[in-house]
C-alpha atoms as a PDB file:
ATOM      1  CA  UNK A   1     -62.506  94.370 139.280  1.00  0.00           C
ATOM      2  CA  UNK A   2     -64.309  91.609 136.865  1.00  0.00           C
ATOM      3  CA  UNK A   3     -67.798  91.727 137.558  1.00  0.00           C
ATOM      4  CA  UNK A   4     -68.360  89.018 134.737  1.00  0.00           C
ATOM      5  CA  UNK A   5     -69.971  91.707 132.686  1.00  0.00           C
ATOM      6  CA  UNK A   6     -68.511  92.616 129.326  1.00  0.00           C
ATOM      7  CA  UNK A   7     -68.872  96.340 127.428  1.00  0.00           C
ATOM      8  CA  UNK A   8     -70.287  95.569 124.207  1.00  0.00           C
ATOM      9  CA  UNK A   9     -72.108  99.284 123.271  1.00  0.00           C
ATOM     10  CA  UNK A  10     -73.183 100.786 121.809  1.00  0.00           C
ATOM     11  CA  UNK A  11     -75.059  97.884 119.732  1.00  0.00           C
ATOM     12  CA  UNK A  12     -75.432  97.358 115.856  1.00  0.00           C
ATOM     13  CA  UNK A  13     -78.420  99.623 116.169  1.00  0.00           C
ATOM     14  CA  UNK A  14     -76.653 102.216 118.555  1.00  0.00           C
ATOM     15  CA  UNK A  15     -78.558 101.189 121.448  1.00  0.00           C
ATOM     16  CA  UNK A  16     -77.018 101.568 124.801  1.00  0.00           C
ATOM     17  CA  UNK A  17     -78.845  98.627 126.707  1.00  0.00           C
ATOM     18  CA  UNK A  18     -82.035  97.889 127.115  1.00  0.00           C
ATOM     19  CA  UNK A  19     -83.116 101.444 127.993  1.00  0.00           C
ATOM     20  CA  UNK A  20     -81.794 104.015 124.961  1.00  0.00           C
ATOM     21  CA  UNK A  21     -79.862 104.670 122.283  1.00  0.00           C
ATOM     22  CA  UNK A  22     -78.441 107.874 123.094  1.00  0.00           C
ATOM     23  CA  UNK A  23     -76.944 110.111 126.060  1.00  0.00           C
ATOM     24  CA  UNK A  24     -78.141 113.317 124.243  1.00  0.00           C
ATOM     25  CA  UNK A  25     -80.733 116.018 125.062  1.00  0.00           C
ATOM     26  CA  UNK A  26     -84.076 115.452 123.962  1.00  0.00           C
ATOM     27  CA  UNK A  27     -84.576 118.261 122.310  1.00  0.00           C
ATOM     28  CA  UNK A  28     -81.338 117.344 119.934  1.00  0.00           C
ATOM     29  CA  UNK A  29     -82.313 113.929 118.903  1.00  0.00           C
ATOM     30  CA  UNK A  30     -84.021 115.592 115.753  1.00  0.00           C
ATOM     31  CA  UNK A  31     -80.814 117.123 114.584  1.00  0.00           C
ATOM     32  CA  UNK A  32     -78.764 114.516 115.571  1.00  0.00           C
ATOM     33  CA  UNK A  33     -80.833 112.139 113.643  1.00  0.00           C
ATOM     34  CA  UNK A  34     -81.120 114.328 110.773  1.00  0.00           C
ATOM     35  CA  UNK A  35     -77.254 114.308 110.688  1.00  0.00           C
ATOM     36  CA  UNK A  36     -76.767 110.432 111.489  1.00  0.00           C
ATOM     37  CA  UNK A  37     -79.125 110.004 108.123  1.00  0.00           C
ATOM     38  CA  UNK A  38     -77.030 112.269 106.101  1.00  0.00           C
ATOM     39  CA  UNK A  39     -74.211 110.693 107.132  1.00  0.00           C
ATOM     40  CA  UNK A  40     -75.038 107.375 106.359  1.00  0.00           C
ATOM     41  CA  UNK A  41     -76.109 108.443 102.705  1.00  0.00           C
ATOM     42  CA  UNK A  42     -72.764 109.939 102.072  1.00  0.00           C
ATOM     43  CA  UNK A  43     -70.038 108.336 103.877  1.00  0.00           C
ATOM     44  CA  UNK A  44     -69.395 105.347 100.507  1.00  0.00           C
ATOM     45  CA  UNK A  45     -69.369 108.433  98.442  1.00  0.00           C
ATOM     46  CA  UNK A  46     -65.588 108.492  96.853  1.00  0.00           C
ATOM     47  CA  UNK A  47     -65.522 112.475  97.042  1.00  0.00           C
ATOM     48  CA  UNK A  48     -66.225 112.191 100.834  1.00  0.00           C
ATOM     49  CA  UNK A  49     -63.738 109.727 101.501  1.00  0.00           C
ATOM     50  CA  UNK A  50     -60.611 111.606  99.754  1.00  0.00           C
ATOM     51  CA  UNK A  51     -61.905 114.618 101.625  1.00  0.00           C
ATOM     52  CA  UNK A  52     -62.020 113.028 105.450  1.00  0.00           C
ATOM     53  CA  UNK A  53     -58.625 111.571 104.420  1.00  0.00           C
ATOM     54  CA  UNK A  54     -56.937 114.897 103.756  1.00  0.00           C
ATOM     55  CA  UNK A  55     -58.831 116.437 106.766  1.00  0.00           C
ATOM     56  CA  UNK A  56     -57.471 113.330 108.812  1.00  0.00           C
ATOM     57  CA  UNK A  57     -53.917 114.200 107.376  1.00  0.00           C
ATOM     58  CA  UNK A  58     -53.853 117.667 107.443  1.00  0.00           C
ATOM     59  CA  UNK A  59     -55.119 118.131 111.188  1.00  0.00           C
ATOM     60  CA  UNK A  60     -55.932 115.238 113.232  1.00  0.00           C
ATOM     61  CA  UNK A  61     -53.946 115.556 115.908  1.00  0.00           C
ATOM     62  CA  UNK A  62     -51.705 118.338 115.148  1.00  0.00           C
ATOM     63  CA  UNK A  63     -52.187 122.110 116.456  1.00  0.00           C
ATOM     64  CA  UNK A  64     -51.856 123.597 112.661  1.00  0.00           C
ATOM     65  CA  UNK A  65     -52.358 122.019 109.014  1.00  0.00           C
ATOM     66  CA  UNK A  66     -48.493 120.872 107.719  1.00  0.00           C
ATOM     67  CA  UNK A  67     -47.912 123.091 104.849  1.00  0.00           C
ATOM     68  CA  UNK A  68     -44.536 124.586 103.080  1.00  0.00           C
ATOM     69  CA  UNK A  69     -43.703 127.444 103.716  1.00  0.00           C
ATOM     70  CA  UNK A  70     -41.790 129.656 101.483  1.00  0.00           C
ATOM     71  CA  UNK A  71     -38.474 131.434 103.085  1.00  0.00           C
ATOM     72  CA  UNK A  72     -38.173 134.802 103.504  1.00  0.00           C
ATOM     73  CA  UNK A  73     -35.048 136.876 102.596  1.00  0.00           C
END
């Protein structure tokens, strides 16, 4: 079903059409902003990058963190 129309949001700004940019609560669009703006003065920072890596490889997608275990006798 092609109705000519092609998904393209959210937008550069995160705008969702011409009516919003956001499908949140209103009363958590402070807090939500207040973390968008923190995360947008961090996320170049090397220290956060190396840390969302090992997060990324440690648990993304996996039940428990990989680790070795030491054997029991």
């Amino acid at each position: 079903m092609n109705n000519g129309m092609t998904y393209t949001y959210p937008d550069a700004n995160g705008y969702y059409g011409e009516f919003g940019g956001a499908f949140i609560p209103e009363m958590l669009h402070r807090n939500v902003e207040e973390l968008r703006s923190a995360y947008l003065n961090i996320i170049h920072e090397e220290s956060f990058k190396q840390e969302f890596e090992s997060l990324l490889h440690d648990y993304a997608g996996r039940s428990h963190a990989i680790i070795q275990s030491a054997t029991t006798e």
